[in-house]
Protein backbone atom coordinates (compact mmCIF):
# COMPACT_ATOMS: atom_id res chain seq x y z
CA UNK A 1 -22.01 -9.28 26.49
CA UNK A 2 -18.64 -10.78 24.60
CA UNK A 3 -16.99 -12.49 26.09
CA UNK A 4 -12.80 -11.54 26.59
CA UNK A 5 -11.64 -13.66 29.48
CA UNK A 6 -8.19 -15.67 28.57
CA UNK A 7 -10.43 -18.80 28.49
CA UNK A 8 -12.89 -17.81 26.37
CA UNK A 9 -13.22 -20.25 23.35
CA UNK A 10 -15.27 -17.05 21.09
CA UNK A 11 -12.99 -16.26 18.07
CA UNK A 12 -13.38 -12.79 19.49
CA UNK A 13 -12.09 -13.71 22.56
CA UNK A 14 -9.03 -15.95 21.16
CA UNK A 15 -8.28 -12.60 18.58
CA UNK A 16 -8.29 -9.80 21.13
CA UNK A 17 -5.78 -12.15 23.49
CA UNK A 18 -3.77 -13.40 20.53
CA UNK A 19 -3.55 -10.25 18.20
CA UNK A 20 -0.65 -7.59 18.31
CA UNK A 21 -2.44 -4.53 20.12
CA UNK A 22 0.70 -2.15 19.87
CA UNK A 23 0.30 -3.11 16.19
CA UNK A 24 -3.20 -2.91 16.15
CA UNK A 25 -3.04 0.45 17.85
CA UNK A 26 -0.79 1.93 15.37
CA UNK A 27 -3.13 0.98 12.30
CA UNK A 28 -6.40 2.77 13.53
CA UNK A 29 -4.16 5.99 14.60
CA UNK A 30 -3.48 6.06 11.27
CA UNK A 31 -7.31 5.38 10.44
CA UNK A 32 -8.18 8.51 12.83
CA UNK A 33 -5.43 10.84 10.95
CA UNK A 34 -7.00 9.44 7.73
CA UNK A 35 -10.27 10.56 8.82
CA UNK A 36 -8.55 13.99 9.95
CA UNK A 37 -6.45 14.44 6.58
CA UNK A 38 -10.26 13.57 4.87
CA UNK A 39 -12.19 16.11 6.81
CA UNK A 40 -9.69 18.49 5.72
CA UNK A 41 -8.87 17.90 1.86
CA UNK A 42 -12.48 16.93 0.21
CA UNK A 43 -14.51 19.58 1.28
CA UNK A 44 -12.75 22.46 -0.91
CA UNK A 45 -12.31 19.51 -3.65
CA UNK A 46 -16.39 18.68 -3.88
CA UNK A 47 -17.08 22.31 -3.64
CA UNK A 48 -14.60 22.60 -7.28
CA UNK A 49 -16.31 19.82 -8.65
CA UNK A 50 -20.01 20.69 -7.61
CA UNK A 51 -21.20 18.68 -5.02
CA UNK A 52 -22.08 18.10 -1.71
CA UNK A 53 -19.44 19.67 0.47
CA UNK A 54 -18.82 16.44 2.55
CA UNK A 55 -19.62 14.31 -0.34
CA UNK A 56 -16.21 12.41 0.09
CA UNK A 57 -15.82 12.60 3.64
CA UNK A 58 -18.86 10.68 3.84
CA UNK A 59 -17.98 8.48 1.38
CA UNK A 60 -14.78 8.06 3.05
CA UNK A 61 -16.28 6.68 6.35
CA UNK A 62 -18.31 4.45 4.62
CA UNK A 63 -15.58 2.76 2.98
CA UNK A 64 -13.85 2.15 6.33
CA UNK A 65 -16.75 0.64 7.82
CA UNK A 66 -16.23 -2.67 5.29
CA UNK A 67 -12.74 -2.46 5.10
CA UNK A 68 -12.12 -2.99 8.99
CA UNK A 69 -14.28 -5.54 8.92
CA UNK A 70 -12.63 -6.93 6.39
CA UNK A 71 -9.25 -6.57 8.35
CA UNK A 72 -10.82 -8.07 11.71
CA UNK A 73 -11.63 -10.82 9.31
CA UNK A 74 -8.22 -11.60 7.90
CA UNK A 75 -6.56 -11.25 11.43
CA UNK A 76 -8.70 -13.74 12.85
CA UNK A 77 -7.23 -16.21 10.10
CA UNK A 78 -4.80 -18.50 10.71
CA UNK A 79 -1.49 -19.31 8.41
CA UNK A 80 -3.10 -21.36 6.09
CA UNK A 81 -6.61 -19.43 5.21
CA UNK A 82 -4.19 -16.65 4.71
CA UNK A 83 -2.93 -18.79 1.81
CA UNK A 84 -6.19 -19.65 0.57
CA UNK A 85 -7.63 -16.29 0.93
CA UNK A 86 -4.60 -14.68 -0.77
CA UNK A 87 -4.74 -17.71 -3.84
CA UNK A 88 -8.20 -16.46 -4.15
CA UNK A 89 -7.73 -12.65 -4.35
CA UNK A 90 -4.58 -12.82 -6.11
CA UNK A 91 -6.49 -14.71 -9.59
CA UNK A 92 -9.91 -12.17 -8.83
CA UNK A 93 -7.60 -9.30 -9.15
CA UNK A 94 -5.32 -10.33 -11.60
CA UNK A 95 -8.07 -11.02 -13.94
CA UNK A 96 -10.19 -7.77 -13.29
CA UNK A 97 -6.65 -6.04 -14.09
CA UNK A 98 -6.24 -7.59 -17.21
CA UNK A 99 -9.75 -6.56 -18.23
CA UNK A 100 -8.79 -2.88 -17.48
CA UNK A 101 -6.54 -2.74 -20.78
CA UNK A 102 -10.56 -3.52 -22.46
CA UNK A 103 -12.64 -2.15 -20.01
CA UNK A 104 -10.89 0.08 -18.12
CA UNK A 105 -11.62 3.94 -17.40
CA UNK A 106 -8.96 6.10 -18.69
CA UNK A 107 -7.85 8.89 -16.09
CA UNK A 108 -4.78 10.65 -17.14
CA UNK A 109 -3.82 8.63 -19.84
CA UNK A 110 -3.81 5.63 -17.60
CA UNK A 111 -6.52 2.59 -17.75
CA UNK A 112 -6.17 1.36 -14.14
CA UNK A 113 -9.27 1.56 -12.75
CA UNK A 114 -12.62 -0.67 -13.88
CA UNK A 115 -16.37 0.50 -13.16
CA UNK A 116 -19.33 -2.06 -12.21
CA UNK A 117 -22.42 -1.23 -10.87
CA UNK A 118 -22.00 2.93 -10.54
CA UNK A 119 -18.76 2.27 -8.62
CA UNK A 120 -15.08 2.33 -9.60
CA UNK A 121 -11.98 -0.14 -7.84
CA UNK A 122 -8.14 -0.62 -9.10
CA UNK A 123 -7.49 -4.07 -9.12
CA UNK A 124 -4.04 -4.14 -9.28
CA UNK A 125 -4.26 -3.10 -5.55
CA UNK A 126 -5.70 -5.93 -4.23
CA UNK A 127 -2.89 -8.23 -6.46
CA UNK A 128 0.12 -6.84 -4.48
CA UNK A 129 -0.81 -8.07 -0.81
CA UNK A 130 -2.00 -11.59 -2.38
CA UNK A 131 1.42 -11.59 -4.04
CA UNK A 132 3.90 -10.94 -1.23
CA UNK A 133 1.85 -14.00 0.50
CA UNK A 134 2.21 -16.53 -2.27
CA UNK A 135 5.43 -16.00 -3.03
CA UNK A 136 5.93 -16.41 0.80
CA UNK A 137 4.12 -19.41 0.41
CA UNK A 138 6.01 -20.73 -2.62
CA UNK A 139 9.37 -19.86 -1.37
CA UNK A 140 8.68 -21.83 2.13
CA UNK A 141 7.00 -24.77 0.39
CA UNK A 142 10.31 -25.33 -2.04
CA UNK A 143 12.13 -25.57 1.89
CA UNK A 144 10.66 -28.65 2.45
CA UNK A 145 10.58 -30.13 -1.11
CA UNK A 146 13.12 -29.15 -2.94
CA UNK A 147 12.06 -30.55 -6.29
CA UNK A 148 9.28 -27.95 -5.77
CA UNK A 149 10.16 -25.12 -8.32
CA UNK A 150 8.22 -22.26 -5.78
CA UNK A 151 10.95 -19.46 -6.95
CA UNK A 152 10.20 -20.21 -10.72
CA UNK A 153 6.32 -19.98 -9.89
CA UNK A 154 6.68 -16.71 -7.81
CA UNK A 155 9.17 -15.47 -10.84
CA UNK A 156 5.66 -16.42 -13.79
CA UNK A 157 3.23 -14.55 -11.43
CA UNK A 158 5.22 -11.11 -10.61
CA UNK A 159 6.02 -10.83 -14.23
CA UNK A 160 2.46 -11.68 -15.59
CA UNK A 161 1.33 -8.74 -12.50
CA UNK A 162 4.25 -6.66 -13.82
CA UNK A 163 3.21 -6.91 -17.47
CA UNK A 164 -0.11 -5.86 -16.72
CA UNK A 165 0.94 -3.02 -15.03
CA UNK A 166 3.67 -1.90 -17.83
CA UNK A 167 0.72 -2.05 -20.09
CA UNK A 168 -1.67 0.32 -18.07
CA UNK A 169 0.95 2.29 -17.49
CA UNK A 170 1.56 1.74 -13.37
CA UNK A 171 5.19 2.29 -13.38
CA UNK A 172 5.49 3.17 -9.35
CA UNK A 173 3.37 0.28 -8.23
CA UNK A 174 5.67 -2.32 -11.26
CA UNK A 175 8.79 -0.96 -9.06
CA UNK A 176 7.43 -1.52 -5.91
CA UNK A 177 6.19 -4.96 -6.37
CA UNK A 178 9.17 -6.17 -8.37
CA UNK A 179 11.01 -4.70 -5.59
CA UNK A 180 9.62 -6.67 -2.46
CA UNK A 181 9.63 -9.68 -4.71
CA UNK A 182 13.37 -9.36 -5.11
CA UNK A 183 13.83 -8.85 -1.00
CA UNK A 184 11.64 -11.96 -0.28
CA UNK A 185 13.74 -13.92 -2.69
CA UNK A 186 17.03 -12.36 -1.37
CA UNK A 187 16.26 -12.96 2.21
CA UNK A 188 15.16 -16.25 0.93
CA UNK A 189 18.98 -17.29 0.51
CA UNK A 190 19.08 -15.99 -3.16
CA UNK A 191 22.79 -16.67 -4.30
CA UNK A 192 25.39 -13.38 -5.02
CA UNK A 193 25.37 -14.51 -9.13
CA UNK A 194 21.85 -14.17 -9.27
CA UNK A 195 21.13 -11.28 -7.08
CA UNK A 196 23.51 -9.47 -9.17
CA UNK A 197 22.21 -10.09 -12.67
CA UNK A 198 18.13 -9.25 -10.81
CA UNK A 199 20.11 -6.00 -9.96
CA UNK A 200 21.28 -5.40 -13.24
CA UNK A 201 17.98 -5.89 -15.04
CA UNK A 202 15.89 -3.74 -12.98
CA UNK A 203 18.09 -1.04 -13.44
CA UNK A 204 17.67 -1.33 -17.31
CA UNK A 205 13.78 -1.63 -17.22
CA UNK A 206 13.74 1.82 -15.32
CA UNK A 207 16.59 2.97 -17.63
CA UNK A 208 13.74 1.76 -21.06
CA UNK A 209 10.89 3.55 -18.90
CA UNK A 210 12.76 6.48 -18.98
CA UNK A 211 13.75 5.90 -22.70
CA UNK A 212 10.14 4.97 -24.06
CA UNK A 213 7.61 5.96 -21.39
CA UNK A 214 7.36 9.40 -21.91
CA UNK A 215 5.24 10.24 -18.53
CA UNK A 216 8.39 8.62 -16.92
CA UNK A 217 10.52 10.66 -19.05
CA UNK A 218 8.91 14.18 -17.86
CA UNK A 219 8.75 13.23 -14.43
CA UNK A 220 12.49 12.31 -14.05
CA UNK A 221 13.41 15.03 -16.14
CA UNK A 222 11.16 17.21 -14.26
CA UNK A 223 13.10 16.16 -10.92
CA UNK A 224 16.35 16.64 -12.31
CA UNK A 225 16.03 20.03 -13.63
CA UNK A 226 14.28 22.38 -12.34
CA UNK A 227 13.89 24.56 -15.49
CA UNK A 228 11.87 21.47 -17.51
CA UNK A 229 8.03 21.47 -17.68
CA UNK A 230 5.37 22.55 -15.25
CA UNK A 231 6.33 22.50 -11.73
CA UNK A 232 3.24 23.73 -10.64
CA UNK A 233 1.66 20.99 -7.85
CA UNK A 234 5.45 20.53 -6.32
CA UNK A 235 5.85 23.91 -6.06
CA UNK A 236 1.90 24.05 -4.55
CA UNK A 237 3.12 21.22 -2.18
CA UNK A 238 6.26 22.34 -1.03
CA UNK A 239 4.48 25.66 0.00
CA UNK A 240 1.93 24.34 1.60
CA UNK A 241 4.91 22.40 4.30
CA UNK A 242 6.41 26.23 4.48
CA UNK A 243 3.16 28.05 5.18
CA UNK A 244 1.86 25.64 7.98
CA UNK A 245 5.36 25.93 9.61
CA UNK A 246 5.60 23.87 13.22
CA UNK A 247 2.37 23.75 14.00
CA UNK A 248 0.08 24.45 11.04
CA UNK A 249 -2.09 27.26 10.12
CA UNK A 250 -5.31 25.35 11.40
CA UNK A 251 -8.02 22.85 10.33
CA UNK A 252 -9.86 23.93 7.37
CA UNK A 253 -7.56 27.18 7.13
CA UNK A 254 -5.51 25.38 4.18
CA UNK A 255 -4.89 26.71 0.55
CA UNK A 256 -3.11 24.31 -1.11
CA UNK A 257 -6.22 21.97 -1.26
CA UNK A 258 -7.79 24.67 -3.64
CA UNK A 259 -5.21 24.92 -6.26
CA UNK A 260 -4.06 20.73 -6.28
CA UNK A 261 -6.80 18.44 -8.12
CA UNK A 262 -5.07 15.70 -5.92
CA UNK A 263 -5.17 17.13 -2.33
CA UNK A 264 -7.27 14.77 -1.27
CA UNK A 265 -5.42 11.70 -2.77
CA UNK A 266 -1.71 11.77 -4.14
CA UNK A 267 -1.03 15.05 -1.94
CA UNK A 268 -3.09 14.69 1.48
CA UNK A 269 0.49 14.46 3.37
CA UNK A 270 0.72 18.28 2.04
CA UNK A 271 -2.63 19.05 3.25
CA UNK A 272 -1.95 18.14 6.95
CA UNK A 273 1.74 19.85 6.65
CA UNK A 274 -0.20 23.41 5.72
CA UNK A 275 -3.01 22.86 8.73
CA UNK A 276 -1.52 20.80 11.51
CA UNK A 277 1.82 21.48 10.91
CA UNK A 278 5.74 19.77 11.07
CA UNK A 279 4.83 18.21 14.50
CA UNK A 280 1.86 16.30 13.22
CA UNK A 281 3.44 14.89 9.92
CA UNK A 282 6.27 13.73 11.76
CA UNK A 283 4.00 11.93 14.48
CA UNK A 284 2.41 10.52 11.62
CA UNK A 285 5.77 9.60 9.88
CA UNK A 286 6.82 8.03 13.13
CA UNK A 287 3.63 6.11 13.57
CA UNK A 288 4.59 4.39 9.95
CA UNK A 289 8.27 3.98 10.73
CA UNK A 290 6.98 2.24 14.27
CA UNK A 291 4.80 -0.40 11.95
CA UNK A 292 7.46 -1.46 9.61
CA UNK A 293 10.57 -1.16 12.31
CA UNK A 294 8.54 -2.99 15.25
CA UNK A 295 7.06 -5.40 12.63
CA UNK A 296 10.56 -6.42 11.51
CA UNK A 297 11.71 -6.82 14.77
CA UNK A 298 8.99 -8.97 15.94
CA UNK A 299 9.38 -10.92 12.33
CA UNK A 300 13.27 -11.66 13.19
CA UNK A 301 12.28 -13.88 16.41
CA UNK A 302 9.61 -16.05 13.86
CA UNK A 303 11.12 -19.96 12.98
CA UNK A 304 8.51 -20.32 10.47
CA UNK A 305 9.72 -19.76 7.38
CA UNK A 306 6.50 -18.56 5.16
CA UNK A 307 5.42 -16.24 8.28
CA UNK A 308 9.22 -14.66 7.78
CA UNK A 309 8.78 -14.16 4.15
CA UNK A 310 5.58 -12.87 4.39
CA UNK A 311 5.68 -10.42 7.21
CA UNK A 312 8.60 -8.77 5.73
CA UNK A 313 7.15 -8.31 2.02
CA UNK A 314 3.79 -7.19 3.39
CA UNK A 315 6.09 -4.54 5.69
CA UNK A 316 8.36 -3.78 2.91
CA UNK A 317 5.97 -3.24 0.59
CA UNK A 318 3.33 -0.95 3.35
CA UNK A 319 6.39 0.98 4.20
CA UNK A 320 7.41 1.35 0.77
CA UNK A 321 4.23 3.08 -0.75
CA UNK A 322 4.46 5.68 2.85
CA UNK A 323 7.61 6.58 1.82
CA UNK A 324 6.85 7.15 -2.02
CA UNK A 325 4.01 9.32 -1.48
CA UNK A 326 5.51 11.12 1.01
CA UNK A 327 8.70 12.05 -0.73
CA UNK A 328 7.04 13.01 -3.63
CA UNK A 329 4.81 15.44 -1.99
CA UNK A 330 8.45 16.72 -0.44
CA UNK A 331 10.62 16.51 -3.60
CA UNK A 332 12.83 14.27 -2.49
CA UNK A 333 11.88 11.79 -5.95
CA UNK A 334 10.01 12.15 -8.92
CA UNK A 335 6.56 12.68 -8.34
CA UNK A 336 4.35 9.28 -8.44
CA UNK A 337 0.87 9.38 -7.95
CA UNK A 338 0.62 6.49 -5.13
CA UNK A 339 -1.79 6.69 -2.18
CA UNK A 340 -0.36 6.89 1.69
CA UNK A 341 -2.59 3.85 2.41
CA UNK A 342 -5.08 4.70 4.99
CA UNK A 343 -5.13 8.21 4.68
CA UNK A 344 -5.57 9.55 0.73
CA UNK A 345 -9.06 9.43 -0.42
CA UNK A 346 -10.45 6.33 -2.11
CA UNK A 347 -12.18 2.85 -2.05
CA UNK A 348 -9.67 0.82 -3.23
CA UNK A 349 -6.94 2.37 -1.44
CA UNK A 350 -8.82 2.01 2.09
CA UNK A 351 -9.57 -1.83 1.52
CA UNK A 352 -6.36 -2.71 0.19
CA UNK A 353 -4.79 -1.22 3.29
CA UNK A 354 -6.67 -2.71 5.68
CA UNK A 355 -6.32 -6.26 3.86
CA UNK A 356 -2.65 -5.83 4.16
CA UNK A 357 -2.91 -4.47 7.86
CA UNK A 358 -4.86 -7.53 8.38
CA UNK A 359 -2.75 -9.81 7.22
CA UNK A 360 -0.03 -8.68 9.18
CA UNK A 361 -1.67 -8.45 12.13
CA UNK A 362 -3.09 -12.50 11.16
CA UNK A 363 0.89 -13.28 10.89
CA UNK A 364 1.68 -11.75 14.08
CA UNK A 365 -0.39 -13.35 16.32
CA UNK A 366 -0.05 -16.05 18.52
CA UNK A 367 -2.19 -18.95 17.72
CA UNK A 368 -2.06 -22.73 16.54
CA UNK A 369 0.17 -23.64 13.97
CA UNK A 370 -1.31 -24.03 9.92
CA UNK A 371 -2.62 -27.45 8.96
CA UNK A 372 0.07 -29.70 7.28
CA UNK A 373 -1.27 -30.22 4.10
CA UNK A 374 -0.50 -26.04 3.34
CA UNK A 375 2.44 -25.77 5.13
């Protein structure tokens, strides 16, 4: 039998009594809605394509089973295999990335996604966590040597990440990532001069997007005015929150999963508006505004440095990609296709968000400070 006495010396034992559990809580009621919004969407979408009705719901729960593991892993780390682990994943990933502008599958005129043995992962994913922590890292380090040029190192990696993604096209994720860089470095102590002219240049790269990408270009334009191009998966969407009203037309009862190739990925938040209803997608909107908002809080009463840094990029960017997919499946912005991380179907998705839950939950806890030499 484990062992979970306050004395016990079993890194079970010194997790479970160190570890966040309101936190910890949070992330696998999202896991149980993901499993929920899963049972719901994939079954219609494997019947369109032909296969086994609960082909991807199976699928599904198998990629949980490695990717909590791999999030009780990273919690149990302290601050400086965090570092290590994130160096690691950060050069993996940012080299299979680059191979997907060779290699890469093609799905809707983008190449984001590589295949290896009869299975298919997005890279760039796994890059973003590992790239909130080492800048956190870099950032802290240049605190206590200032000859140490950690901003100018965190400044070559984003833009060699945001390259890559320019090039695939990833537009969404470039924004998001260039935009929790920019709030690590601001809360940093950036100074006004430069925080202005940072300002002023990523509002001209999404200005030449919407000049010379021209999916940007329909998408914005397709937001704007209503009369421009095919409206048809909004307009799917946005009937799907009306039908299912307060409290949902009931599980399996949905429509909109038959007519939206994405139901079960980029619009799974419209699925469970249509079935369970306003009640249950603001529960789960509240369960995602209580991990950022209670994570921040808890981050404000940290004295390390790199554990401040980091726990408010990882946040940032987590709360970030919920509100992105969200809002496009309510019109509120342009549509993007970005996963709501534990809950839209897919491999990649599902082990990238339990790496970052992991992480934050590994920053949060209470344990023995990092070793000197990776302070």
């Amino acid at each position: 039998m484990i062992d979970v006495s306050r004395g016990s010396s079993s890194i079970y034992g010194q997790w479970w009594w160190t570890v966040d559990r309101m936190m910890l809580f949070a992330f696998l009621l999202l896991m149980l809605f993901g499993i929920l919004s899963a049972a719901a969407a994939t079954p219609m979408v494997a019947d369109r394509l032909g296969i086994a009705k609960f082909y991807f719901l199976k699928r599904h729960l198998i990629y949980l089973i490695p990717s909590l593991t791999a999030a009780f892993c990273i919690s149990a780390m302290d601050d400086a295999n965090i570092k290590k682990f994130s160096l690691v994943l950060f050069a993996v990933s940012l080299f299979f990335t680059a191979l997907t502008l060779f290699f890469g599958v093609e799905i809707k005129g983008a190449r984001r996604w590589i295949s290896f043995f009869g299975f298919s992962a997005q890279p760039s994913e796994f890059v973003r966590p590992a790239l909130v922590v080492i800048t956190a890292w870099m950032l802290s380090k240049r605190q206590k040597y200032p000859e140490f040029r950690g901003n100018l190192l965190s400044a070559f990696f984003l833009i060699v990440f945001v390259s890559l993604l320019v090039l695939q096209p990833d537009v969404g994720m470039a924004a998001v990532s260039v935009s929790v860089w920019f709030g690590q470095v601001f809360l940093n102590g950036l100074a006004a001069a430069p925080v202005i002219i940072i300002a002023v240049l990523a509002g001209l790269a999404l200005f030449l997007a919407y000049l010379f990408l021209p999916h940007v270009t329909v998408r914005v334009d397709r937001f704007l005015d209503p009369t421009v191009g095919d409206h048809y998966q909004i307009n799917r969407s946005l009937e799907a929150f009306a039908g299912g009203g307060l409290t949902g037309i009931g599980p399996g009862e949905g429509i909109v999963k038959k007519h939206l190739p994405d139901a079960h990925s980029d619009f799974v938040f419209s699925v469970l508006g249509e079935e369970f209803g306003f009640f249950v997608c603001v529960l789960v909107t509240m369960i995602i505004a209580f991990i950022v908002v209670y994570g921040m809080l808890k981050t404000v009463k940290e004295k390390d440095l790199f554990v401040i840094l980091a726990s408010v990029g990882l946040l940032a960017q987590f709360g970030l990609q919920c509100f992105i997919n969200i809002a496009s499946a309510l019109h509120m912005i342009p549509t993007k296709g970005m996963p709501l991380p534990f809950m839209s179907y897919g491999g990649s998705s599902m082990l990238s968000a339990n790496i970052t839950a992991g992480m934050i939950l590994a920053l949060g806890r209470r344990r023995i400070s990092p070793s000197p030499d990776l302070r």
